[in-house]
N, C-alpha and C. Protein backbone atom coordinates (compact mmCIF):
# COMPACT_ATOMS: atom_id res chain seq x y z
N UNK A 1 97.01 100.37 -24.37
CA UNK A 1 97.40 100.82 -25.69
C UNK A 1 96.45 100.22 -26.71
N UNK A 2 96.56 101.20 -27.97
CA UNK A 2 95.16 100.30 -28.85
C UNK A 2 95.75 99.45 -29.85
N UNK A 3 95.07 98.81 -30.10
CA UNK A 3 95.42 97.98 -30.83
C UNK A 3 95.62 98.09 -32.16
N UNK A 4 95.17 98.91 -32.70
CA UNK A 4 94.63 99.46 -34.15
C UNK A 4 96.10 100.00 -34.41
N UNK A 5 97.00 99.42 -35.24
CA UNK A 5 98.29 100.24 -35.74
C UNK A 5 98.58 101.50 -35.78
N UNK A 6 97.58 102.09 -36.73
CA UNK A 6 97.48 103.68 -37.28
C UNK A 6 97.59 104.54 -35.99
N UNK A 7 96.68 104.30 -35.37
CA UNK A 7 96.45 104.98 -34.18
C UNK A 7 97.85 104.56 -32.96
N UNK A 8 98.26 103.60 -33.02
CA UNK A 8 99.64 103.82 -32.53
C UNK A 8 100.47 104.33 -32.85
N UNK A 9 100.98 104.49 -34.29
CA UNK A 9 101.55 105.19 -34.49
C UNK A 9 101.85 106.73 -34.61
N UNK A 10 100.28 107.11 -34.53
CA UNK A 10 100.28 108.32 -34.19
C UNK A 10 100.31 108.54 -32.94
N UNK A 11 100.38 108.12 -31.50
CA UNK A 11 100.01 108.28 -30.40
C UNK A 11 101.61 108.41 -30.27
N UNK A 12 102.59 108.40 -31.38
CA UNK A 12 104.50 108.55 -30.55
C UNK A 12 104.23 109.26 -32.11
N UNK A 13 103.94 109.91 -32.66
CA UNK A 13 103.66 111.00 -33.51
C UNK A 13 104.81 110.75 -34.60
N UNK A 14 104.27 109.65 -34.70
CA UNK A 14 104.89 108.68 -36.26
C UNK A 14 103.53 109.05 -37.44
N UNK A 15 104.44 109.23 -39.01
CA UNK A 15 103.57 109.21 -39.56
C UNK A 15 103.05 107.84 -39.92
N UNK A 16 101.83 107.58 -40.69
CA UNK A 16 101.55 106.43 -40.82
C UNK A 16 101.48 105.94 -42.37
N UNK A 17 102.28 105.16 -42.21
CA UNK A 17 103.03 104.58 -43.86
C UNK A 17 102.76 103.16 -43.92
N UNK A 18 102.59 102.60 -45.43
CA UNK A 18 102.69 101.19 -45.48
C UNK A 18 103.84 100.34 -45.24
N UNK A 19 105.36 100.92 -45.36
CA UNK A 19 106.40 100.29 -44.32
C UNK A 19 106.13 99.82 -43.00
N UNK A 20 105.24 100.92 -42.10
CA UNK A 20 105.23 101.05 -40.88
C UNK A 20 104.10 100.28 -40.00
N UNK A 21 102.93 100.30 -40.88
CA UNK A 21 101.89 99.14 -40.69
C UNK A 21 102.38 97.76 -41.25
N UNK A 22 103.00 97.66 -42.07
CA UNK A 22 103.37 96.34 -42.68
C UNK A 22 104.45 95.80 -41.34
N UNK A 23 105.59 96.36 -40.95
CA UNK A 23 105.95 95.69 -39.77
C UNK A 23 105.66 95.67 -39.09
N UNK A 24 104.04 96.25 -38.41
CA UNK A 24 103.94 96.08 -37.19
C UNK A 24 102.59 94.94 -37.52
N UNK A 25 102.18 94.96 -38.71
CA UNK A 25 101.22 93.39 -38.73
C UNK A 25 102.09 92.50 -38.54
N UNK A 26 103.61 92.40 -39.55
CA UNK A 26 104.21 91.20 -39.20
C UNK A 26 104.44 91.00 -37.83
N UNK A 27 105.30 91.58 -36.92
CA UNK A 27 105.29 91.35 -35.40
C UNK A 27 104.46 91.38 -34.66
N UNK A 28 103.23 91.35 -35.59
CA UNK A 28 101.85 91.20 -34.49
C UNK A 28 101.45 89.60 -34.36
N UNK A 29 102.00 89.26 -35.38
CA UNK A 29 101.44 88.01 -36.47
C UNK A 29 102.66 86.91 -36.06
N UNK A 30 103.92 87.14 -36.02
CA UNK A 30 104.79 86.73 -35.87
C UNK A 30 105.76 86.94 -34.48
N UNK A 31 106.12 85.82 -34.04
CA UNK A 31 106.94 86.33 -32.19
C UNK A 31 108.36 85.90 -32.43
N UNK A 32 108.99 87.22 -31.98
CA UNK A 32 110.38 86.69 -31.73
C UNK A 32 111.25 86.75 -32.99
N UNK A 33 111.23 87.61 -34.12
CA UNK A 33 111.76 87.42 -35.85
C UNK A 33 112.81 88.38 -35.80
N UNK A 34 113.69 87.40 -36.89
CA UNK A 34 115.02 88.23 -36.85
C UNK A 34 114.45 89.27 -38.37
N UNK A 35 115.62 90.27 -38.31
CA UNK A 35 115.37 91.38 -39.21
C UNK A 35 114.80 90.95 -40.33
N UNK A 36 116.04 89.89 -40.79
CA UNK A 36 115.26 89.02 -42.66
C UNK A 36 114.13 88.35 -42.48
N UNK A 37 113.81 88.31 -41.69
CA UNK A 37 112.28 87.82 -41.57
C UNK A 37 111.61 88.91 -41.55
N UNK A 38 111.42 89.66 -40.91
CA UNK A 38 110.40 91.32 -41.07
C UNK A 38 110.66 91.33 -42.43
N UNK A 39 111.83 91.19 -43.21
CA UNK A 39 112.03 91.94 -44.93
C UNK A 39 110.88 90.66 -45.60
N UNK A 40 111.10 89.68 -44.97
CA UNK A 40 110.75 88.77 -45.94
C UNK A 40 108.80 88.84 -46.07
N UNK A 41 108.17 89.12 -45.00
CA UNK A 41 107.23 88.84 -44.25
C UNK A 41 107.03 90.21 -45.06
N UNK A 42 106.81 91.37 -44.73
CA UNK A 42 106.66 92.67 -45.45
C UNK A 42 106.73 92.49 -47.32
N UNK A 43 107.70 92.24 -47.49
CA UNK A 43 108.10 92.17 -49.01
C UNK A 43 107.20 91.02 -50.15
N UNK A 44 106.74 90.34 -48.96
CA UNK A 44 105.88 89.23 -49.20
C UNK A 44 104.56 90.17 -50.41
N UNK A 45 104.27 91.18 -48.95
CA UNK A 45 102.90 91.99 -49.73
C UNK A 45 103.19 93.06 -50.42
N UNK A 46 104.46 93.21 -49.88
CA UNK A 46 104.69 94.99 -50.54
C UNK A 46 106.58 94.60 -51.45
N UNK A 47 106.13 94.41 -52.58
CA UNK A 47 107.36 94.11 -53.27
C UNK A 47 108.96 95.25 -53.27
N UNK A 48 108.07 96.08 -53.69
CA UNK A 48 108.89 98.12 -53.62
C UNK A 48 109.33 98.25 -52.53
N UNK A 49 109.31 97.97 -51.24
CA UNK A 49 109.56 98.49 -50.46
C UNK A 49 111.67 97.65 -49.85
N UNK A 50 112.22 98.82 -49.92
CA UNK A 50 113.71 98.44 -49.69
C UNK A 50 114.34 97.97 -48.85
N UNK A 51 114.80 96.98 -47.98
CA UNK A 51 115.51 96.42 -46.92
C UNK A 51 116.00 97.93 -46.37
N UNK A 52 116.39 98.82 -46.91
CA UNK A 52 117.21 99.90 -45.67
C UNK A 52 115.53 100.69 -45.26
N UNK A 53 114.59 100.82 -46.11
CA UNK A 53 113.23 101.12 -45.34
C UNK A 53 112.77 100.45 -44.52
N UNK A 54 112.78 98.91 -44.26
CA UNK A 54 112.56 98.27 -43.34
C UNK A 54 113.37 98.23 -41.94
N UNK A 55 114.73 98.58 -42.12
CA UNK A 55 115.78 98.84 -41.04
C UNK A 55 115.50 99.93 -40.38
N UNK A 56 115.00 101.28 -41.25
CA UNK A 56 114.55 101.86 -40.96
C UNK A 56 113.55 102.24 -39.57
N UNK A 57 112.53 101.69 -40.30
CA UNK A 57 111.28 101.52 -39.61
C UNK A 57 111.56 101.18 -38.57
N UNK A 58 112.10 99.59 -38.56
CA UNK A 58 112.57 98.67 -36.77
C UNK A 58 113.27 99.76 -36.00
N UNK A 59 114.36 100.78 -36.56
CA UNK A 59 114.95 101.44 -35.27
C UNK A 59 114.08 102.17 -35.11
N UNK A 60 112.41 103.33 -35.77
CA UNK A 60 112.00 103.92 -35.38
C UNK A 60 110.92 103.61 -34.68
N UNK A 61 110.32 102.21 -34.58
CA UNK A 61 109.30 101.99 -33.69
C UNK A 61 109.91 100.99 -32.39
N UNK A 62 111.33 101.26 -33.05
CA UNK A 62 112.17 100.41 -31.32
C UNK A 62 112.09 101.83 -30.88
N UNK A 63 112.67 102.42 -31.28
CA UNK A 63 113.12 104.16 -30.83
C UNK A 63 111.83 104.05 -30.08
N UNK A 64 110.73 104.33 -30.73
CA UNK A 64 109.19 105.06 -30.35
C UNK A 64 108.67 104.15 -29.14
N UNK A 65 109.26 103.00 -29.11
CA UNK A 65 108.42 102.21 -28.06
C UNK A 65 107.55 101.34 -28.55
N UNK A 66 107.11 101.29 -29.58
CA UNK A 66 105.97 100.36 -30.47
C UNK A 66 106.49 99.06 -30.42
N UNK A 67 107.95 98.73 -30.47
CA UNK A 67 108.24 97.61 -30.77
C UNK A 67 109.25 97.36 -29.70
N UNK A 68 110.19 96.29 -29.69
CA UNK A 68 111.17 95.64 -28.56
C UNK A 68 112.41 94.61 -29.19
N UNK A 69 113.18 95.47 -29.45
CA UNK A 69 113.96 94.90 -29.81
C UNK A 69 115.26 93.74 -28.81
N UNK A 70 115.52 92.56 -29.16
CA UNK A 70 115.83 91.86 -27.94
C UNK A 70 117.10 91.02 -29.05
N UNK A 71 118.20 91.06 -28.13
CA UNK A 71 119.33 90.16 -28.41
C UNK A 71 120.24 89.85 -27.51
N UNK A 72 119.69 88.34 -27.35
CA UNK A 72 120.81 87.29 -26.55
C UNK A 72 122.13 87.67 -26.53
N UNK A 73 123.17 87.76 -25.79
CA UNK A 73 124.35 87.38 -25.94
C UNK A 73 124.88 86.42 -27.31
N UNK A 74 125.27 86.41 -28.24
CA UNK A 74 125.70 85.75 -28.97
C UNK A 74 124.23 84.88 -29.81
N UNK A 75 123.54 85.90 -29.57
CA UNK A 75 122.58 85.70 -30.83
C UNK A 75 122.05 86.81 -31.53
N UNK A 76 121.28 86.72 -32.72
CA UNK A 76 120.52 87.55 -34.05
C UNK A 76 119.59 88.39 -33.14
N UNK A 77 119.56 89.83 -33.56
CA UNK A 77 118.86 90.43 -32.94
C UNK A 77 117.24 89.86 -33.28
N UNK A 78 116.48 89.96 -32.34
CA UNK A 78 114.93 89.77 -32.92
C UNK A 78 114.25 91.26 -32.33
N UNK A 79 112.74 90.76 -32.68
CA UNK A 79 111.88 92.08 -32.52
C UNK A 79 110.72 91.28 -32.02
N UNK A 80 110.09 92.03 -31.20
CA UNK A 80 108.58 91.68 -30.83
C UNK A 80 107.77 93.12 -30.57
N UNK A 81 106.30 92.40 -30.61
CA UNK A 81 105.60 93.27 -30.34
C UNK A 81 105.00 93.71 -29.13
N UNK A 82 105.13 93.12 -28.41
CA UNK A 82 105.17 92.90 -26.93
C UNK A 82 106.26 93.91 -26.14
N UNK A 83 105.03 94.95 -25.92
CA UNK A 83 106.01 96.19 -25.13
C UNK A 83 105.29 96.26 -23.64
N UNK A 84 106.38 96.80 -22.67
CA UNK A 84 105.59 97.68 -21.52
C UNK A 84 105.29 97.00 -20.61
N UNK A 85 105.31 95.90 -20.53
CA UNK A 85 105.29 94.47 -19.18
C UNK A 85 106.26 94.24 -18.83
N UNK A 86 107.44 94.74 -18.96
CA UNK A 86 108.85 94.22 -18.61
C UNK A 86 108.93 92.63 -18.18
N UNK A 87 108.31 91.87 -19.53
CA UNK A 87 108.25 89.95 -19.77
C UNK A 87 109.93 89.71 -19.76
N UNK A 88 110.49 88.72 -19.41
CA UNK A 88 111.48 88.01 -19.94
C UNK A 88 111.57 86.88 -21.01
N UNK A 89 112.82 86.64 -20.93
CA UNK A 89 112.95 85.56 -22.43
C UNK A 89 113.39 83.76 -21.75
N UNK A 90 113.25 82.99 -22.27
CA UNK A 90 114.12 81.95 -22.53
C UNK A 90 114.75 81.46 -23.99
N UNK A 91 115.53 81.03 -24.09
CA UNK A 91 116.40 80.91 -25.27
C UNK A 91 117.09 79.34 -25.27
N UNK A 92 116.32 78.67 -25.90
CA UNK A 92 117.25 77.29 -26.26
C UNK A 92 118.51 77.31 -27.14
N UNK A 93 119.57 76.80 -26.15
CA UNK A 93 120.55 76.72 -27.00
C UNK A 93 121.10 76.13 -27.92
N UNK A 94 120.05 75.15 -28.55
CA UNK A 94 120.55 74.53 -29.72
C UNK A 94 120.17 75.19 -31.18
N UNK A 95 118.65 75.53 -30.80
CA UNK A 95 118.15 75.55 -31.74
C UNK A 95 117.80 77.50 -31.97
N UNK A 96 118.00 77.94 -31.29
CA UNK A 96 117.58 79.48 -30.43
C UNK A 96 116.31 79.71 -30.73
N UNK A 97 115.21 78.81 -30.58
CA UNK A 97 114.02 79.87 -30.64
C UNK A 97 113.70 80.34 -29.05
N UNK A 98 113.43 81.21 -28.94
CA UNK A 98 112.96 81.90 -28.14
C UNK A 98 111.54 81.98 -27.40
N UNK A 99 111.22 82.09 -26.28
CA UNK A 99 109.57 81.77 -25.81
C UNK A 99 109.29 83.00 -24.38
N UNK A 100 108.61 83.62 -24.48
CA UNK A 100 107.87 84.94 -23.31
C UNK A 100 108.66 84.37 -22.34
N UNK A 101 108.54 84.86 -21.12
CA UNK A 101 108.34 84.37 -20.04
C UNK A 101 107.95 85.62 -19.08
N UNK A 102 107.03 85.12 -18.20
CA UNK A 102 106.59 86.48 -17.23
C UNK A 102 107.47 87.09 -16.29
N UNK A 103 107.18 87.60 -15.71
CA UNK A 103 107.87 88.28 -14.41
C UNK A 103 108.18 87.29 -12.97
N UNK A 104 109.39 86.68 -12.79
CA UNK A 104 109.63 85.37 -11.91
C UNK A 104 109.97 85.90 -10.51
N UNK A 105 110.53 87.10 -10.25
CA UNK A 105 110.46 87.35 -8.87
C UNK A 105 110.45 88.62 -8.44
N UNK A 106 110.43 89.10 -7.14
CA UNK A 106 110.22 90.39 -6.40
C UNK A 106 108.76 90.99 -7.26
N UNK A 107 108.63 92.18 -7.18
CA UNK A 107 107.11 93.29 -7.34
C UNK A 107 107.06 93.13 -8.96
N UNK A 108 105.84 92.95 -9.77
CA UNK A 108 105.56 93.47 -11.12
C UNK A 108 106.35 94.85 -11.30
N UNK A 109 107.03 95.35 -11.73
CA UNK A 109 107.83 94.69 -12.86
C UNK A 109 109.05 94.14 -12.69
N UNK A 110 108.93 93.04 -12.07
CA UNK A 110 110.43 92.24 -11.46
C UNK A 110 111.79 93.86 -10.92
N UNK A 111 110.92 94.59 -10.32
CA UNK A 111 112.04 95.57 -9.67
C UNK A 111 112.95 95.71 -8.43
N UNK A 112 113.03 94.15 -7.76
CA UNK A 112 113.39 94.06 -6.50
C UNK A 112 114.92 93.36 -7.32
N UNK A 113 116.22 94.32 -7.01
CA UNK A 113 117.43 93.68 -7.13
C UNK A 113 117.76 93.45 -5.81
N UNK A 114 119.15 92.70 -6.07
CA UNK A 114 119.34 91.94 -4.28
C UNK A 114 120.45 93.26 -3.99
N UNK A 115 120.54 93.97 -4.66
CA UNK A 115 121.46 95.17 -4.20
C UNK A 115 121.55 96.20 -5.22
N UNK A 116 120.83 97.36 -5.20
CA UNK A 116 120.51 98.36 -6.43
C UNK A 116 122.31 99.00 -6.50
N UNK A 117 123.03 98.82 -6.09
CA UNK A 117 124.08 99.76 -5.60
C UNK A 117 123.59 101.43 -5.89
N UNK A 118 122.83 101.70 -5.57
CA UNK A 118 121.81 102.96 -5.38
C UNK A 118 121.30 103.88 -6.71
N UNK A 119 121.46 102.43 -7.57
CA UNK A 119 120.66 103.06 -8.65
C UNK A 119 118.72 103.20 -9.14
N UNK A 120 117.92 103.96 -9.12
CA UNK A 120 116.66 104.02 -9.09
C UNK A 120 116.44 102.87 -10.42
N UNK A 121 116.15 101.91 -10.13
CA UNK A 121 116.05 100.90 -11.11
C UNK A 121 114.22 101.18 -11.79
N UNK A 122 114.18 101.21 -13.18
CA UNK A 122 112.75 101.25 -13.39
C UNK A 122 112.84 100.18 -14.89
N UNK A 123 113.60 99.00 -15.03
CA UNK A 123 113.50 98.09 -15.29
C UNK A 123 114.35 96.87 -15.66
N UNK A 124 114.04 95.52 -15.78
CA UNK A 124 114.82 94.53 -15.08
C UNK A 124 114.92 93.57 -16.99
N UNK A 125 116.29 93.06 -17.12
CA UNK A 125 116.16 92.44 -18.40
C UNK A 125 116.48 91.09 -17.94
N UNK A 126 115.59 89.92 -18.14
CA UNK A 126 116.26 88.78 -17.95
C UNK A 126 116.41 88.08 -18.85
N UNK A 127 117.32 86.73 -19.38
CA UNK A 127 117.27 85.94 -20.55
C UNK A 127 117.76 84.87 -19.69
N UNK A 128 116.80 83.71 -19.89
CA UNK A 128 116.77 82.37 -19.18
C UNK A 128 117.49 81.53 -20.25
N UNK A 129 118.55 80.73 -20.07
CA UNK A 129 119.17 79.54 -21.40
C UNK A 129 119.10 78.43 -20.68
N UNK A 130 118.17 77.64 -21.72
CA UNK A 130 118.43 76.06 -21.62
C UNK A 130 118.19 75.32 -23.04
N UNK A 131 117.73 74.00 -22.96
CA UNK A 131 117.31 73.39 -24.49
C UNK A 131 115.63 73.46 -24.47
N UNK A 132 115.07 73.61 -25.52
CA UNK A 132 113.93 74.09 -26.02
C UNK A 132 113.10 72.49 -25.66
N UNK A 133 111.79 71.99 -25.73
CA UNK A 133 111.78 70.71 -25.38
C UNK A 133 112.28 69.54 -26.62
N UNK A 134 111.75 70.67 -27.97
CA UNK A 134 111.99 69.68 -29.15
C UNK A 134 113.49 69.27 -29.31
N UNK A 135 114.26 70.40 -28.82
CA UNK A 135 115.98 70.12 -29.21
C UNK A 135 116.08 68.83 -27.85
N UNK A 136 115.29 68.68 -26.90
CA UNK A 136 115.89 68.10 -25.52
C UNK A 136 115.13 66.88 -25.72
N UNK A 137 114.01 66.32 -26.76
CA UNK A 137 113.78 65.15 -27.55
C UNK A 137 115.04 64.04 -27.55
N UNK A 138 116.35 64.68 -28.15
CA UNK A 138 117.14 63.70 -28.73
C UNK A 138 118.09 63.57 -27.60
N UNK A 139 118.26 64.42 -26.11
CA UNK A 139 119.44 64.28 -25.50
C UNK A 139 119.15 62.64 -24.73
């Protein structure tokens, strides 16, 4: 995939707007941000532009595939830019930041379940929880 925004966005036949480049610099720029952070990060450069345009945008380049929207069990949704590797997460529980993690077992793209109950699986979500190292400083 290219790298060049514009041209992604046209490649899922999005038009190409300064809402739409503005969140995808921030999640290029930024890993793992909850929604008020995209507003904040965007709004930073582009004052006019409305929190429901920015909500916007996130469901249409989650929709489109451009982006990845990810939420823990009992946490804030975030967004990344990081599509199409089927990566997993870890999640510290004190503090919740969040950190990649690759593909830990069976074939790229982690597609080996220990029992499909005969569903054609074509991808695997994992979320790893423990304490982050800085929160595991004070235990």
């Amino acid at each position: 995939m290219t790298s060049d925004p514009a041209a992604r966005l046209r490649s899922v036949s999005l038009r190409v707007t300064r809402p739409r480049l503005a969140v995808l610099a921030a999640l290029r720029d930024h890993r793992h941000i909850d929604t008020d952070t995209v507003i904040e990060l965007v709004r930073a450069d582009h004052p006019t532009v409305s929190h429901q345009a920015i909500y916007d945008v996130l469901r249409a380049l989650t929709d489109a595939g451009l982006i990845r929207r990810i939420q823990p069990a009992g946490a804030t949704a975030r967004y990344e830019s990081r599509v199409g590797d089927n990566h997993h997460h870890v999640v510290c529980r004190s503090c919740g930041a969040i950190a990649d993690v690759e593909c830990a077992v069976g074939h790229a793209p982690c597609l080996t379940a220990s029992d499909d109950h005969g569903f054609v699986i074509d991808e695997a979500e994992v979320v790893y929880w423990g304490t982050c190292p800085d929160c595991s400083e004070g235990i």
